[in-house]
C-alpha atoms as a PDB file:
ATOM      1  CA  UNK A   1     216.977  22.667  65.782  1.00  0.00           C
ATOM      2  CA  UNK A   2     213.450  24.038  65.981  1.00  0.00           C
ATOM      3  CA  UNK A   3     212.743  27.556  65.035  1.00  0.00           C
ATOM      4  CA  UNK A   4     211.274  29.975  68.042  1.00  0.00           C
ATOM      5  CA  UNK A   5     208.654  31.107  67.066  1.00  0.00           C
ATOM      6  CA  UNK A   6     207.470  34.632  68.523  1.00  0.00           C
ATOM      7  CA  UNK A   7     204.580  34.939  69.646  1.00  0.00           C
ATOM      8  CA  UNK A   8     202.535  38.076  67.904  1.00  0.00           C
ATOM      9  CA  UNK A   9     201.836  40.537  70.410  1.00  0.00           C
ATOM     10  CA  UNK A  10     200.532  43.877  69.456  1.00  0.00           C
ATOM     11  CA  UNK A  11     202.220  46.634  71.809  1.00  0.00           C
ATOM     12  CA  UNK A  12     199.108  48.849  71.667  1.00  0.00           C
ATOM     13  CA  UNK A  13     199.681  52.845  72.044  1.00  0.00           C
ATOM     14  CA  UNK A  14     199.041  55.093  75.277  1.00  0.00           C
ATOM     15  CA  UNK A  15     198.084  58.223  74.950  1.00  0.00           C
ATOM     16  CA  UNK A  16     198.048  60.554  78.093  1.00  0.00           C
ATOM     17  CA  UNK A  17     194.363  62.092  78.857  1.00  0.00           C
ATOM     18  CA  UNK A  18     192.676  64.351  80.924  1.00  0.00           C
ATOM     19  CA  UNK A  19     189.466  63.163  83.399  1.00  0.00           C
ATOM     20  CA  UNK A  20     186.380  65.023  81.795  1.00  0.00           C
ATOM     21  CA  UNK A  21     185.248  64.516  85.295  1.00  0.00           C
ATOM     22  CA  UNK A  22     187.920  65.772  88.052  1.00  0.00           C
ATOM     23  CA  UNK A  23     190.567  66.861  85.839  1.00  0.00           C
ATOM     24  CA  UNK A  24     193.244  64.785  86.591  1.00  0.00           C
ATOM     25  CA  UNK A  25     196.159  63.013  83.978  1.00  0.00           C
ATOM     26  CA  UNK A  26     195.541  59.434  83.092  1.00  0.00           C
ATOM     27  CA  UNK A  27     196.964  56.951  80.005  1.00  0.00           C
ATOM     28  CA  UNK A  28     194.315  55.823  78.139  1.00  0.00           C
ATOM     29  CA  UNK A  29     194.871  53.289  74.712  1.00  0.00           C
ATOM     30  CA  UNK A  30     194.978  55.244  71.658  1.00  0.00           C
ATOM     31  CA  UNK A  31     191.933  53.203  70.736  1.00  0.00           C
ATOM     32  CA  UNK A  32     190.043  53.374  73.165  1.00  0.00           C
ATOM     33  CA  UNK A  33     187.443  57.176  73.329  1.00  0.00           C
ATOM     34  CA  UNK A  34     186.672  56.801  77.533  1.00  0.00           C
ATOM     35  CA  UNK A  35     186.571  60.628  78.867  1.00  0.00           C
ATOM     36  CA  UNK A  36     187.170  59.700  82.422  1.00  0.00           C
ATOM     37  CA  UNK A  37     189.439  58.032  84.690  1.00  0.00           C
ATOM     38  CA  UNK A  38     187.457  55.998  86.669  1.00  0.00           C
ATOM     39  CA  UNK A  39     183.971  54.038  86.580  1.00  0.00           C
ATOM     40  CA  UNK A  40     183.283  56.391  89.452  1.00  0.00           C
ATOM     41  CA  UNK A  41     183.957  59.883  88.090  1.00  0.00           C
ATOM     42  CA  UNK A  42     181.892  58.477  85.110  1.00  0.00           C
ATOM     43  CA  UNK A  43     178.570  57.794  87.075  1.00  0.00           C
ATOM     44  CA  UNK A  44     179.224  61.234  89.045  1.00  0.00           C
ATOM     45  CA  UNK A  45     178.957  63.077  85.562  1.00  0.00           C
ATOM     46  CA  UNK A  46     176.217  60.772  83.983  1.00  0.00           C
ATOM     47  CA  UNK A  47     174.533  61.434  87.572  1.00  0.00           C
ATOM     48  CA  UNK A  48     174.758  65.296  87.311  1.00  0.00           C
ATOM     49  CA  UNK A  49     174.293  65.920  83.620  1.00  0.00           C
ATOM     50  CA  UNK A  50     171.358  63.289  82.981  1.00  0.00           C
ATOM     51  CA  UNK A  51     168.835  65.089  85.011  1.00  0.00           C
ATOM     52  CA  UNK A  52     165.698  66.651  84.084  1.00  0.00           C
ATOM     53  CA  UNK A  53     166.256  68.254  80.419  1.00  0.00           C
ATOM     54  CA  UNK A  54     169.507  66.610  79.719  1.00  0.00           C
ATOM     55  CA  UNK A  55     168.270  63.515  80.157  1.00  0.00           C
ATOM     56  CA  UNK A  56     167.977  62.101  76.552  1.00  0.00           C
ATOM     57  CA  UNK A  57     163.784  60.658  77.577  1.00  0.00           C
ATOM     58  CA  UNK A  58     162.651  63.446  79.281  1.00  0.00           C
ATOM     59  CA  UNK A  59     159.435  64.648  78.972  1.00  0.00           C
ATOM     60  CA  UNK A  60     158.717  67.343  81.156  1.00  0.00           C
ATOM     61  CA  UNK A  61     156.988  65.192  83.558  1.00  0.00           C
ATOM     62  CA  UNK A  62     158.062  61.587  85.413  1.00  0.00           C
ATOM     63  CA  UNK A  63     155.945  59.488  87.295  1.00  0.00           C
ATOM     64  CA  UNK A  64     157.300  58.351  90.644  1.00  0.00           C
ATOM     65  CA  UNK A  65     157.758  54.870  91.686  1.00  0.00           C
ATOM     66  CA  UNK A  66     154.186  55.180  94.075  1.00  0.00           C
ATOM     67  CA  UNK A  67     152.510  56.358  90.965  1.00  0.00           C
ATOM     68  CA  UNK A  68     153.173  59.924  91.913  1.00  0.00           C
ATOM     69  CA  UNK A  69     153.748  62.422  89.467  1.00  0.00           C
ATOM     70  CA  UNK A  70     157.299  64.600  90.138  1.00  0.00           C
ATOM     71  CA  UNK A  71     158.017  67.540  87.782  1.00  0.00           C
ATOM     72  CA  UNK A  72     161.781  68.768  87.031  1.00  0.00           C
ATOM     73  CA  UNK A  73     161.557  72.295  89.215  1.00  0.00           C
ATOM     74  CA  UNK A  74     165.543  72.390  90.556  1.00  0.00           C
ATOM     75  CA  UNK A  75     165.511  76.005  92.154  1.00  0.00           C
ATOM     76  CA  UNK A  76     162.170  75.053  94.058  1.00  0.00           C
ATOM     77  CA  UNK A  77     161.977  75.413  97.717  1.00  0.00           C
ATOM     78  CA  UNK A  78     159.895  72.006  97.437  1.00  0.00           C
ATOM     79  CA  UNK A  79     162.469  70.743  95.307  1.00  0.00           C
ATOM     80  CA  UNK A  80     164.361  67.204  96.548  1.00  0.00           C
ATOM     81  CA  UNK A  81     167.601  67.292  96.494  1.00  0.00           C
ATOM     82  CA  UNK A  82     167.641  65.122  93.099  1.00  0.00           C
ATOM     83  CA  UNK A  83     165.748  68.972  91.431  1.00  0.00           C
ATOM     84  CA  UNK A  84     162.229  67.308  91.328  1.00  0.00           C
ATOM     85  CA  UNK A  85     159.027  68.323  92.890  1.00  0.00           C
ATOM     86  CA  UNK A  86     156.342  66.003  93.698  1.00  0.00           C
ATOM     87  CA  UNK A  87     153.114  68.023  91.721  1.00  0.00           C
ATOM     88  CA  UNK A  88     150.680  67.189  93.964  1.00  0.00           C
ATOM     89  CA  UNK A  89     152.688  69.195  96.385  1.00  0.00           C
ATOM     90  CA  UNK A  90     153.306  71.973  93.618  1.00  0.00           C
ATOM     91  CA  UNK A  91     150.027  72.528  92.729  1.00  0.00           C
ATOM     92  CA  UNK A  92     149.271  73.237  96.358  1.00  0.00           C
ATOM     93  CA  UNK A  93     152.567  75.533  96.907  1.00  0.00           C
ATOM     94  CA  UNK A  94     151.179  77.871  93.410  1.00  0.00           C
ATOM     95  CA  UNK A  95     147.654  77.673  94.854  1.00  0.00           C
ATOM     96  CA  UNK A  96     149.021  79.563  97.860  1.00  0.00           C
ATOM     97  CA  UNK A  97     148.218  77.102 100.057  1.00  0.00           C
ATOM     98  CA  UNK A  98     151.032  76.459 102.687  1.00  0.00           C
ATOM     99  CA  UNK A  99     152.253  72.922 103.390  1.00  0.00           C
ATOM    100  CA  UNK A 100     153.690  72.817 107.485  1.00  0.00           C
ATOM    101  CA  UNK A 101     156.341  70.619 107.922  1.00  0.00           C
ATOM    102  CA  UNK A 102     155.284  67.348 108.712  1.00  0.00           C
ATOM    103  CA  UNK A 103     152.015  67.166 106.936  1.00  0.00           C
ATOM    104  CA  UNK A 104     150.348  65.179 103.934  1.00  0.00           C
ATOM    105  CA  UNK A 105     148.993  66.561 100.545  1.00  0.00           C
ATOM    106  CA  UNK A 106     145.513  63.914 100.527  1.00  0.00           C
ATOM    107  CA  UNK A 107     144.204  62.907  97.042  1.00  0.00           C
ATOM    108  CA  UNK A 108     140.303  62.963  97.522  1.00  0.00           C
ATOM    109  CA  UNK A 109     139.291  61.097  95.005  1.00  0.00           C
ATOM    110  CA  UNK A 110     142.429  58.589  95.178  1.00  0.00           C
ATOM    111  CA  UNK A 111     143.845  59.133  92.192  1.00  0.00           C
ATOM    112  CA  UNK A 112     147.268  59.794  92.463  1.00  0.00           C
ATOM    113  CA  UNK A 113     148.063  61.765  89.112  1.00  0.00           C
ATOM    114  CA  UNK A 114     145.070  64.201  89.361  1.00  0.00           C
ATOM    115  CA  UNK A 115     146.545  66.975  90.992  1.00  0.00           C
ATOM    116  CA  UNK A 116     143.630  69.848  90.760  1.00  0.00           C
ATOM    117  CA  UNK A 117     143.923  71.869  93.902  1.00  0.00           C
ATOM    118  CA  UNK A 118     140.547  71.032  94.549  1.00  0.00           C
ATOM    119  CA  UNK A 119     141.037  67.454  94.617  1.00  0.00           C
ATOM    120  CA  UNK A 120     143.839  68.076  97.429  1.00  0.00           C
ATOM    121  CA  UNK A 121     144.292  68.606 100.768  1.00  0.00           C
ATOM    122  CA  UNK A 122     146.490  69.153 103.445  1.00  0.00           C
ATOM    123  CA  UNK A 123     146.266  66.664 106.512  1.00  0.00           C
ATOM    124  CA  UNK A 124     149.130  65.904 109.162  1.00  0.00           C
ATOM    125  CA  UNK A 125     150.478  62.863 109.377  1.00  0.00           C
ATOM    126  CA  UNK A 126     148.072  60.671 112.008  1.00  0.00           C
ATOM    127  CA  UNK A 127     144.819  62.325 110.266  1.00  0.00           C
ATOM    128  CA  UNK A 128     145.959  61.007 106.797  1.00  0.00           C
ATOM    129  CA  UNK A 129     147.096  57.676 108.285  1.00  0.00           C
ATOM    130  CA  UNK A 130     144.146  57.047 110.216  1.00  0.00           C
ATOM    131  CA  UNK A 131     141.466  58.382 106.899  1.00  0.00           C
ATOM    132  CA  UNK A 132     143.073  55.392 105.125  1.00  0.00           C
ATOM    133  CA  UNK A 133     142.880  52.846 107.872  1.00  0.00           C
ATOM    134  CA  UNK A 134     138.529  53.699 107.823  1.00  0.00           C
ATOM    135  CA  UNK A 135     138.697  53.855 104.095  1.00  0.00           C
ATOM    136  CA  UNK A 136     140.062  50.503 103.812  1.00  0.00           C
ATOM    137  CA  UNK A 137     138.714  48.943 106.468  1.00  0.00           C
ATOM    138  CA  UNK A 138     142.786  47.487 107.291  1.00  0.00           C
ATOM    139  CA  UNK A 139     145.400  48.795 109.788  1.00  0.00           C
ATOM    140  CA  UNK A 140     148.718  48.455 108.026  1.00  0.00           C
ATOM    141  CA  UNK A 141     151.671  48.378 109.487  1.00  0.00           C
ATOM    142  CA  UNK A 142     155.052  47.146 110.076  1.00  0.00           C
ATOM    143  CA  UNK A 143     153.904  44.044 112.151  1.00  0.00           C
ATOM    144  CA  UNK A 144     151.387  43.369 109.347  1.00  0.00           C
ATOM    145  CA  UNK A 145     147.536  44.028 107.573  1.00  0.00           C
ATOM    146  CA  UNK A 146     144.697  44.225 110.540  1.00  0.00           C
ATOM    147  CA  UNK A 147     141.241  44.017 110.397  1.00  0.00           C
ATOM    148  CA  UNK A 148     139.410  46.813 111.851  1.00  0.00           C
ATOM    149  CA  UNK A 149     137.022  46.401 114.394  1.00  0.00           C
ATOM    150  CA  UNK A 150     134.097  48.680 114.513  1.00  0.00           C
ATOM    151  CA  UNK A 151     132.461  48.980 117.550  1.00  0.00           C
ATOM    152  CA  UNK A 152     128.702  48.261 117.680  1.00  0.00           C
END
């Protein structure tokens, strides 16, 4: 008669752990170092703690995804609700100039990261819009780019 052979399985130890995240029980292997119970409680702490000077690349200073420059200001009235404030839009706000609701802080000379007060200004929505369309000579829009007709 043949032997029967066992197969070699490790019973690995459970350990019983707290969430770092929401505080709840959970087993955990012995082994294994994760502080929270879920993927999801995990990105909620990584999402709260890895902002502005926590964040292990920080700099003071990020540039935006248009090429604007947002500074970590959390307490801000400006502030988004992620604790950053665009500095174009800063700049203004310590100048003393007031920003209405609605309106557009205007680089003059186009360049997005020079944020002198002097090189800024406020414009509502439609001025901005249409200073770009005469600028560029295009109307841009959701339908598509559009040459501009002058009139003679």
């Amino acid at each position: 008669m043949l032997s029967q052979s066992t197969t070699s399985r490790r019973i690995r130890k459970r350990i019983l752990a707290i969430c770092g995240w929401c505080g709840i029980s959970y087993t955990r292997r012995a082994d294994n170092h994760q502080r929270f119970c879920s993927q999801l409680c995990g990105t909620r702490h990584r999402a709260s703690h890895m902002r502005g000077p926590n964040h292990p690349t920080y700099k003071g200073r990020v540039t935006h995804v248009g090429g604007y420059i947002r500074v970590w200001e959390p307490g801000h009235p400006l502030a988004m609700r992620d604790g950053y404030v665009l500095e174009h839009r800063l700049a203004l706000h310590e100048a003393g100039v007031e920003i209405p609701a609605g309106c557009h802080v205007h680089h003059k000379n186009g360049n997005k990261a020079d944020n002198r007060p002097e090189n800024l200004e406020v414009l509502g929505a439609g001025a901005h819009h249409r200073h770009h369309i005469e600028v560029a000579g295009l109307a841009v829009n959701q339908f598509g780019t559009w040459p501009l007709h002058r009139q003679k």
